[in-house]
C-alpha atoms as a PDB file:
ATOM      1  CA  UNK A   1      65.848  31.516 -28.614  1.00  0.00           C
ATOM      2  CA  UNK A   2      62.122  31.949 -29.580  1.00  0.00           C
ATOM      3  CA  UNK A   3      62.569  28.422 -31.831  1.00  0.00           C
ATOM      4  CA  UNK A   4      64.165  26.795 -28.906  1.00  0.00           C
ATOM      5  CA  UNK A   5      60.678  28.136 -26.214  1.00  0.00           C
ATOM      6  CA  UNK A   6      58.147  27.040 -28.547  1.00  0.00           C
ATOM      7  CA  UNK A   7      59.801  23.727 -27.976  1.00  0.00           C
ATOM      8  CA  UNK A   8      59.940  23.380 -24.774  1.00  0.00           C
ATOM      9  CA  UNK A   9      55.686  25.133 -24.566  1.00  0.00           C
ATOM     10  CA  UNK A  10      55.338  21.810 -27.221  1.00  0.00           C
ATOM     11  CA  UNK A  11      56.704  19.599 -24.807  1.00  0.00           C
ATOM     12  CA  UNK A  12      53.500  19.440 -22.401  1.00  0.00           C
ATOM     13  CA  UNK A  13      51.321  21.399 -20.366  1.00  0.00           C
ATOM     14  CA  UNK A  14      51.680  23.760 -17.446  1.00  0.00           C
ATOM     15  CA  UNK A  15      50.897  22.908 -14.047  1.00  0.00           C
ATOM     16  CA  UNK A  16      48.221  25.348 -14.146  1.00  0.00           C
ATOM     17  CA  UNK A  17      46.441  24.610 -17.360  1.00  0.00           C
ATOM     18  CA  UNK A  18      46.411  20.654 -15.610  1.00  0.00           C
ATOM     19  CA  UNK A  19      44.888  22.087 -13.030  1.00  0.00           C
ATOM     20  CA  UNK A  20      42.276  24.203 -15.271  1.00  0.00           C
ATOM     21  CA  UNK A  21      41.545  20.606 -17.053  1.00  0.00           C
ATOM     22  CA  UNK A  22      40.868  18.707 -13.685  1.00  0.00           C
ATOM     23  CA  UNK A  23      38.499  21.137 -12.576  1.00  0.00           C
ATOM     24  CA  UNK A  24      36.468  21.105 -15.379  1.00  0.00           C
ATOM     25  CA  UNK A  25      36.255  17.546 -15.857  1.00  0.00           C
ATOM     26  CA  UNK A  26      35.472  17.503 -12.223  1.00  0.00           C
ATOM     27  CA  UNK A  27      32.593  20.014 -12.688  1.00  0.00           C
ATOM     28  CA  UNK A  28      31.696  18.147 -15.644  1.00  0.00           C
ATOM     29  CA  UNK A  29      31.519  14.586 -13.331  1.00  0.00           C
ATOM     30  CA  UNK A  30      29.192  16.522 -10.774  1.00  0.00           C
ATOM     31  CA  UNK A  31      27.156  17.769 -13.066  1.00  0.00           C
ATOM     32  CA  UNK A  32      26.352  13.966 -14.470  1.00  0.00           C
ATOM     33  CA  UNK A  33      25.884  12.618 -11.662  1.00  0.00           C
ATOM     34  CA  UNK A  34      23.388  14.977 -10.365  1.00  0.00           C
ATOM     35  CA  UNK A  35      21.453  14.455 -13.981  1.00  0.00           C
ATOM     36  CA  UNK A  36      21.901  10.610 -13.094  1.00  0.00           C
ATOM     37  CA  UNK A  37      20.298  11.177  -9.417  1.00  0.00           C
ATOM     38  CA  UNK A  38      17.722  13.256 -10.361  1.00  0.00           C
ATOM     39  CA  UNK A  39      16.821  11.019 -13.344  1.00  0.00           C
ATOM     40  CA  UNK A  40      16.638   7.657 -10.828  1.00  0.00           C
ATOM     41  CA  UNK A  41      14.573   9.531  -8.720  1.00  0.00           C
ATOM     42  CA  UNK A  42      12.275  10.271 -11.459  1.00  0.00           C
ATOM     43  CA  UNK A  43      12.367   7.333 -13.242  1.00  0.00           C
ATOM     44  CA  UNK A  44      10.865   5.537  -9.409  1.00  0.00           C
ATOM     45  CA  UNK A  45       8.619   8.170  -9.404  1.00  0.00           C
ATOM     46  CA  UNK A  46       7.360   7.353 -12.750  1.00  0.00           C
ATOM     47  CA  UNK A  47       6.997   3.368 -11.761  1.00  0.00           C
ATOM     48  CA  UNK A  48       5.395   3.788  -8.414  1.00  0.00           C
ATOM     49  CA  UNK A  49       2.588   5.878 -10.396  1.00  0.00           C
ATOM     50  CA  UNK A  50       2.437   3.598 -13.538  1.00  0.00           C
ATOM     51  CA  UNK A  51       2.785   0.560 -10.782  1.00  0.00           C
ATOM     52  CA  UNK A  52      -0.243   1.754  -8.681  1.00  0.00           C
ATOM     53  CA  UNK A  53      -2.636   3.163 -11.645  1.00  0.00           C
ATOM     54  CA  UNK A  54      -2.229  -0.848 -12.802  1.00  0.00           C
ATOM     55  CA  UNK A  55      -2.721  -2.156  -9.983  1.00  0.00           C
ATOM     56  CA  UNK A  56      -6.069   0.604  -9.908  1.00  0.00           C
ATOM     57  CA  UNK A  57      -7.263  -0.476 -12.936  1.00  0.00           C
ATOM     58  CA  UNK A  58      -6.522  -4.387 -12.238  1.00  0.00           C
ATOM     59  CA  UNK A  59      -8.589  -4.446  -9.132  1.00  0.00           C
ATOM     60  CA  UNK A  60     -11.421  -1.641 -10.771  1.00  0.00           C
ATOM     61  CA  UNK A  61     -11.641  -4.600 -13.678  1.00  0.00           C
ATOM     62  CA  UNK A  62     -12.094  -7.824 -10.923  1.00  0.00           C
ATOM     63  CA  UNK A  63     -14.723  -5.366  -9.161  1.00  0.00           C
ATOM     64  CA  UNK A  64     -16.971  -4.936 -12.029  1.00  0.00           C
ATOM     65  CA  UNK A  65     -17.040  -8.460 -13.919  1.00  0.00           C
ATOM     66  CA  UNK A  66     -17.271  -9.662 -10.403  1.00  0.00           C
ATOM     67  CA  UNK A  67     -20.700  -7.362  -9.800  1.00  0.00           C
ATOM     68  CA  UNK A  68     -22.309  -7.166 -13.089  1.00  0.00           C
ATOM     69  CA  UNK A  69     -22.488 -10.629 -13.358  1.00  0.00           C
ATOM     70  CA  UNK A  70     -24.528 -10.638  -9.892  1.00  0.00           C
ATOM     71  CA  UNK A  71     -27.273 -13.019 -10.109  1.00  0.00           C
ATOM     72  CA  UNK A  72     -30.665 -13.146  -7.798  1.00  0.00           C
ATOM     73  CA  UNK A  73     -31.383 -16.160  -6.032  1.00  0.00           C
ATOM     74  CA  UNK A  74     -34.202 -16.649  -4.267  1.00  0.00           C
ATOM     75  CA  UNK A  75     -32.710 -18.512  -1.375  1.00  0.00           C
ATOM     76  CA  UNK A  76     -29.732 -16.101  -1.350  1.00  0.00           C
ATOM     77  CA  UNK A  77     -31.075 -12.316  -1.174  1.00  0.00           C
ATOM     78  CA  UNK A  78     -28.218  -9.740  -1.924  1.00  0.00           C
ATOM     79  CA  UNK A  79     -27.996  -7.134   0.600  1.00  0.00           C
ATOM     80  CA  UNK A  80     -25.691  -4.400   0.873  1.00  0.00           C
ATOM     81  CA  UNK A  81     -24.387  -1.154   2.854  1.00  0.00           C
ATOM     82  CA  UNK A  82     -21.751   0.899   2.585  1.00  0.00           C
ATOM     83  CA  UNK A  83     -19.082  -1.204   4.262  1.00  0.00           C
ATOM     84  CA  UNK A  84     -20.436  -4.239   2.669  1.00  0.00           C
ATOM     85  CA  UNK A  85     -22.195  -6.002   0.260  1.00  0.00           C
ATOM     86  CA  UNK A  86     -23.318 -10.087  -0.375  1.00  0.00           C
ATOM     87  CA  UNK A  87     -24.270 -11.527  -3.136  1.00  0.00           C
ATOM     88  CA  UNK A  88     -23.756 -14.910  -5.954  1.00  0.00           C
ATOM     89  CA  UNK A  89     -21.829 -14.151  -8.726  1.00  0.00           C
ATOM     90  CA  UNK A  90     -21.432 -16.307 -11.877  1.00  0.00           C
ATOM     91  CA  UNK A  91     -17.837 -14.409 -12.959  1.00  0.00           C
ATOM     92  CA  UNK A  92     -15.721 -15.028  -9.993  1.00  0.00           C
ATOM     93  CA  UNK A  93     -12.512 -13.579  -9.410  1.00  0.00           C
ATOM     94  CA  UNK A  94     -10.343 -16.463  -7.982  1.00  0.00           C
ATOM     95  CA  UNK A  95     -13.350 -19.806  -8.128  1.00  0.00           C
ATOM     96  CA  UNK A  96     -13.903 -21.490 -11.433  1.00  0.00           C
ATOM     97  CA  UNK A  97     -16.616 -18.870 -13.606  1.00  0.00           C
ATOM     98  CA  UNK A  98     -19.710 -20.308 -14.781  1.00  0.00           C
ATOM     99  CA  UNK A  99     -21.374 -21.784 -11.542  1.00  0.00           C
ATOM    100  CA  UNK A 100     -22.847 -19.583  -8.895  1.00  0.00           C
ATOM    101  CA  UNK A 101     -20.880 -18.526  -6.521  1.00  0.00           C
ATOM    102  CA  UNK A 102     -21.174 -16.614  -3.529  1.00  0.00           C
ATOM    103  CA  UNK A 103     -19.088 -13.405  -2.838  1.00  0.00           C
ATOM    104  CA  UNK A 104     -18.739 -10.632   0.117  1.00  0.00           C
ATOM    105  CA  UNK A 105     -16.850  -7.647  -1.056  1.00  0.00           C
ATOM    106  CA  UNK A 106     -16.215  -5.251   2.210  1.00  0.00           C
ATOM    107  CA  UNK A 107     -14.119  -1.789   2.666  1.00  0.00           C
ATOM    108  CA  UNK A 108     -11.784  -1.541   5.389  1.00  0.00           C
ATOM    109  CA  UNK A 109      -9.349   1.380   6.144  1.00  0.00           C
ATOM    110  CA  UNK A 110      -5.452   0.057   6.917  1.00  0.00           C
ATOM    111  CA  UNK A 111      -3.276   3.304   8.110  1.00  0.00           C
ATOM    112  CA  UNK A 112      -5.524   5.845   6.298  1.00  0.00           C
ATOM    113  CA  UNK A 113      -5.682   3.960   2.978  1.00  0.00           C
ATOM    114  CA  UNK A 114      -8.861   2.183   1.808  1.00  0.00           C
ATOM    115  CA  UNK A 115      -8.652  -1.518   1.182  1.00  0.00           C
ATOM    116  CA  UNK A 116     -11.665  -4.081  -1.192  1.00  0.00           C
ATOM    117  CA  UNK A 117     -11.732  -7.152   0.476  1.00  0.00           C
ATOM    118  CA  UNK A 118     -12.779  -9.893  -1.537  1.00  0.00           C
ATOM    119  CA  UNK A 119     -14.559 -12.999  -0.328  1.00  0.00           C
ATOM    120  CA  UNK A 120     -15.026 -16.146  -2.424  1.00  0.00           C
ATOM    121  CA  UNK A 121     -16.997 -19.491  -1.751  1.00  0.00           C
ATOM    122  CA  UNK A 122     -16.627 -19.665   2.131  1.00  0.00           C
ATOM    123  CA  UNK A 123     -16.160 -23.433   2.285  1.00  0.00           C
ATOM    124  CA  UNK A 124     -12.604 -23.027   0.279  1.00  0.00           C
ATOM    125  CA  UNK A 125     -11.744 -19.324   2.309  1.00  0.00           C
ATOM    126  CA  UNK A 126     -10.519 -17.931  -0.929  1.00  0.00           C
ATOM    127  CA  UNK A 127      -9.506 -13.836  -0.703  1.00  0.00           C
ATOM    128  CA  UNK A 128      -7.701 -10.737  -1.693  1.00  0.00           C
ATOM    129  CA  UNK A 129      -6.758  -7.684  -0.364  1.00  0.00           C
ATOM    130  CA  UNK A 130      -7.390  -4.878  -2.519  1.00  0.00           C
ATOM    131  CA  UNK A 131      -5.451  -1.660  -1.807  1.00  0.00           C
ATOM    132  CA  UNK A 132      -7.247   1.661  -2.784  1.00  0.00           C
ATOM    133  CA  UNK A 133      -4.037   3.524  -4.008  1.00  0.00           C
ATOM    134  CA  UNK A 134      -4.520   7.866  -4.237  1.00  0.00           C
ATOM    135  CA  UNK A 135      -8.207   7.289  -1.808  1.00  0.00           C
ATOM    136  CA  UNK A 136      -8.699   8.664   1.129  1.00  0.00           C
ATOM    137  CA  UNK A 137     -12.239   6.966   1.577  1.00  0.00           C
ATOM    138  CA  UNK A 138     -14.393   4.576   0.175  1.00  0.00           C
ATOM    139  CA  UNK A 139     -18.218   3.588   0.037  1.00  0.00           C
ATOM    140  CA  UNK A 140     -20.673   1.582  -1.828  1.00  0.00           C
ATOM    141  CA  UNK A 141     -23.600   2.983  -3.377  1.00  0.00           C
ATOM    142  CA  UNK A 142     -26.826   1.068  -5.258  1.00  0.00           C
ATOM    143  CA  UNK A 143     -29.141   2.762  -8.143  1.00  0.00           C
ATOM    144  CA  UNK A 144     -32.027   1.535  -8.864  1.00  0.00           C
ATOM    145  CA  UNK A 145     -34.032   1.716 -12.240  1.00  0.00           C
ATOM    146  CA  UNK A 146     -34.960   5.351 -12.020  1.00  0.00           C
ATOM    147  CA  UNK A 147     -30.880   6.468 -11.632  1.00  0.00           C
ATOM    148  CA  UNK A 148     -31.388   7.262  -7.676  1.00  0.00           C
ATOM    149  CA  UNK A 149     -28.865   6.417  -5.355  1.00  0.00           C
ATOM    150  CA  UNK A 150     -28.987   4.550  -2.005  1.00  0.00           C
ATOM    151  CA  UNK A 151     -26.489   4.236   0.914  1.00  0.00           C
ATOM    152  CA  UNK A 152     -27.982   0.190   1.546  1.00  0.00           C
ATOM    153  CA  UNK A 153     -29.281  -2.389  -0.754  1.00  0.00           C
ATOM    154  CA  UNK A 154     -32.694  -3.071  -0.794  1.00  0.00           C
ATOM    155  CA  UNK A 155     -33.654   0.238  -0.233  1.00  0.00           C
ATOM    156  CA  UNK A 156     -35.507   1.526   3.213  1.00  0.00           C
ATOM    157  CA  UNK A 157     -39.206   1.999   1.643  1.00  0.00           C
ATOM    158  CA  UNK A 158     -40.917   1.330  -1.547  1.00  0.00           C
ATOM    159  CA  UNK A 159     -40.638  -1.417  -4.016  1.00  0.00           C
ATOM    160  CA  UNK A 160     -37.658  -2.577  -5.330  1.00  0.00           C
ATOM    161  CA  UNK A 161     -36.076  -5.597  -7.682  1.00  0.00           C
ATOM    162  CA  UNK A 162     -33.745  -8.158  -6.148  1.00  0.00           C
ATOM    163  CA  UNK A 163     -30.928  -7.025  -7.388  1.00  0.00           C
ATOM    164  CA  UNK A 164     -29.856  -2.876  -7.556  1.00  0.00           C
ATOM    165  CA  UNK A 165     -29.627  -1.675 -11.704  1.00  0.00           C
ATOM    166  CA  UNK A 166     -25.947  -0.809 -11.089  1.00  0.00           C
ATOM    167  CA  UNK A 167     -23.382  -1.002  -8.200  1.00  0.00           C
ATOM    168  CA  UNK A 168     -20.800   2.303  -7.131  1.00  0.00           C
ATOM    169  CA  UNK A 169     -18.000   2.430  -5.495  1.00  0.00           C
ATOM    170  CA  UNK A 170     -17.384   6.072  -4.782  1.00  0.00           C
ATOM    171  CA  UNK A 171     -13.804   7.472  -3.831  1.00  0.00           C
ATOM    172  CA  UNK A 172     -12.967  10.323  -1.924  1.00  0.00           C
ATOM    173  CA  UNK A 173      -9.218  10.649  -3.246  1.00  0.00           C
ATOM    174  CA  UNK A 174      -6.404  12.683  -1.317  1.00  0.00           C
ATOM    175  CA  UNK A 175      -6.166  15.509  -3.878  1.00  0.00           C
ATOM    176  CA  UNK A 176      -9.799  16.654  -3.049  1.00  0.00           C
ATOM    177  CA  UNK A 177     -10.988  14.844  -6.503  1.00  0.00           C
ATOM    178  CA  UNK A 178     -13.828  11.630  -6.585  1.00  0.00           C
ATOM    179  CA  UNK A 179     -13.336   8.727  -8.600  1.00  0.00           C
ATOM    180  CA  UNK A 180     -16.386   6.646  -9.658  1.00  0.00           C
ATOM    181  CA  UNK A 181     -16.179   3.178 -10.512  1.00  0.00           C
ATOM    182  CA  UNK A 182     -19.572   1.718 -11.596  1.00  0.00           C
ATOM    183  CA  UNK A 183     -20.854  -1.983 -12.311  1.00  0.00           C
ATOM    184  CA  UNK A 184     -24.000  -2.655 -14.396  1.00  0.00           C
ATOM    185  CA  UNK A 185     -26.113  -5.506 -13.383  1.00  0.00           C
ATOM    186  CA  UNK A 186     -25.907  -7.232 -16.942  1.00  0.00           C
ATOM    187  CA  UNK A 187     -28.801 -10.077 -16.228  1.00  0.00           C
ATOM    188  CA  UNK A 188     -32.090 -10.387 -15.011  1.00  0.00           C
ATOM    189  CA  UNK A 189     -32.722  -8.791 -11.420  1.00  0.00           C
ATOM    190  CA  UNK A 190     -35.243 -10.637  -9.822  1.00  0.00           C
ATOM    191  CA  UNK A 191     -35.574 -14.605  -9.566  1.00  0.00           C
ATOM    192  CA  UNK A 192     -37.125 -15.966 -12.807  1.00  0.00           C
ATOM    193  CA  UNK A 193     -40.491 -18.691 -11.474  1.00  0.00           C
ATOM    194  CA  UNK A 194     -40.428 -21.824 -12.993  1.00  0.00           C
ATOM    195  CA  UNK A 195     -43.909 -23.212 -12.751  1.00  0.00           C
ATOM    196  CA  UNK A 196     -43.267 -26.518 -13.187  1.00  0.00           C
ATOM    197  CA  UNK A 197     -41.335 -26.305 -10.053  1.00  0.00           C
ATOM    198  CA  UNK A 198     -43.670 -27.562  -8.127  1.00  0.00           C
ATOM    199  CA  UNK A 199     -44.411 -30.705 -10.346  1.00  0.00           C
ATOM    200  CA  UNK A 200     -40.707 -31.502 -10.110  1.00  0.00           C
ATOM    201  CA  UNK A 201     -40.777 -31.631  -6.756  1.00  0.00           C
END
């Protein structure tokens, strides 16, 4: 009798016991699926940052090779505010580098996010659009050769070179913090006179 039970209990399993299986495996299934959603969400999370601190650090690098390579001209004075500034550049973003070539960088706010916008070489109407990711505002700033800041380029009173000692962008970003980003004039700031100038002429 006992033999001929353990045969039959050999033979397969109980309703109940299936039904202790399935509910596992389907707690199991929820389970990984949950890990799965929260790991996509993550994982967008992760390349929307990564995505936008590249694209931060793309347009930080066009901004500064664009402005320390600002040269002064005297038939072209740079001039600046806080919205705006104006000046020839011999490291263009977009125009063939080398030659002089004039460039308007200007802030504009597009549904509460600040955008650069880039100007190259009017005749050809070359651009970009710049967007400020994590800012909440932006402004330009110019330092002259004693570290002091001004809200317009050349300054209100006093002397001053052609060109400002260094160029910042200041940003006001959403999580109360300020990110600098600063450009170095790397040449000569006022127009170099050639003397023999006027015997060329």
């Amino acid at each position: 009798m006992t033999s001929e039970f353990v045969a039959a209990r050999q033979g397969g399993l109980t309703l109940l016991e299936m039904m202790v299986v399935l509910l596992i495996a389907g707690m199991a299934i929820t389970l990984g699926f949950q890990s799965l959603g929260q790991w996509r969400r993550a994982n967008t999370a992760i390349s929307q940052i990564s995505g936008a601190t590249q694209q931060a650090a793309l347009t930080e690098a066009w901004l500064e090779e664009s402005l320390r390579s600002l040269i002064p001209l005297q038939e072209q004075a740079f001039k600046g505010s806080e919205e705006q500034l104006e000046g020839v550049t011999t490291q263009p973003v977009q125009s063939h580098q080398g030659g002089a070539t004039p460039i308007v960088w200007s802030i504009r706010s597009e549904a509460g996010v600040p955008h650069l916008l880039l100007k190259e070489d009017e005749e050809e109407g070359q651009g970009l659009d710049l967007p400020l990711p994590g800012a909440s505002e932006a402004r330009f700033a110019y330092m002259d050769e004693e570290g002091r800041l001004h809200t317009q380029w050349p300054p209100e009173l006093g002397l001053h070179a052609h060109l400002p000692a260094a160029i910042v962008l200041e940003q006001d970003m959403e999580d109360g913090s300020q990110r600098l980003w600063a450009a170095a004039i790397s040449g000569a700031r006022n127009p170099r006179f050639n003397p023999f100038e006027v015997d060329l002429e």
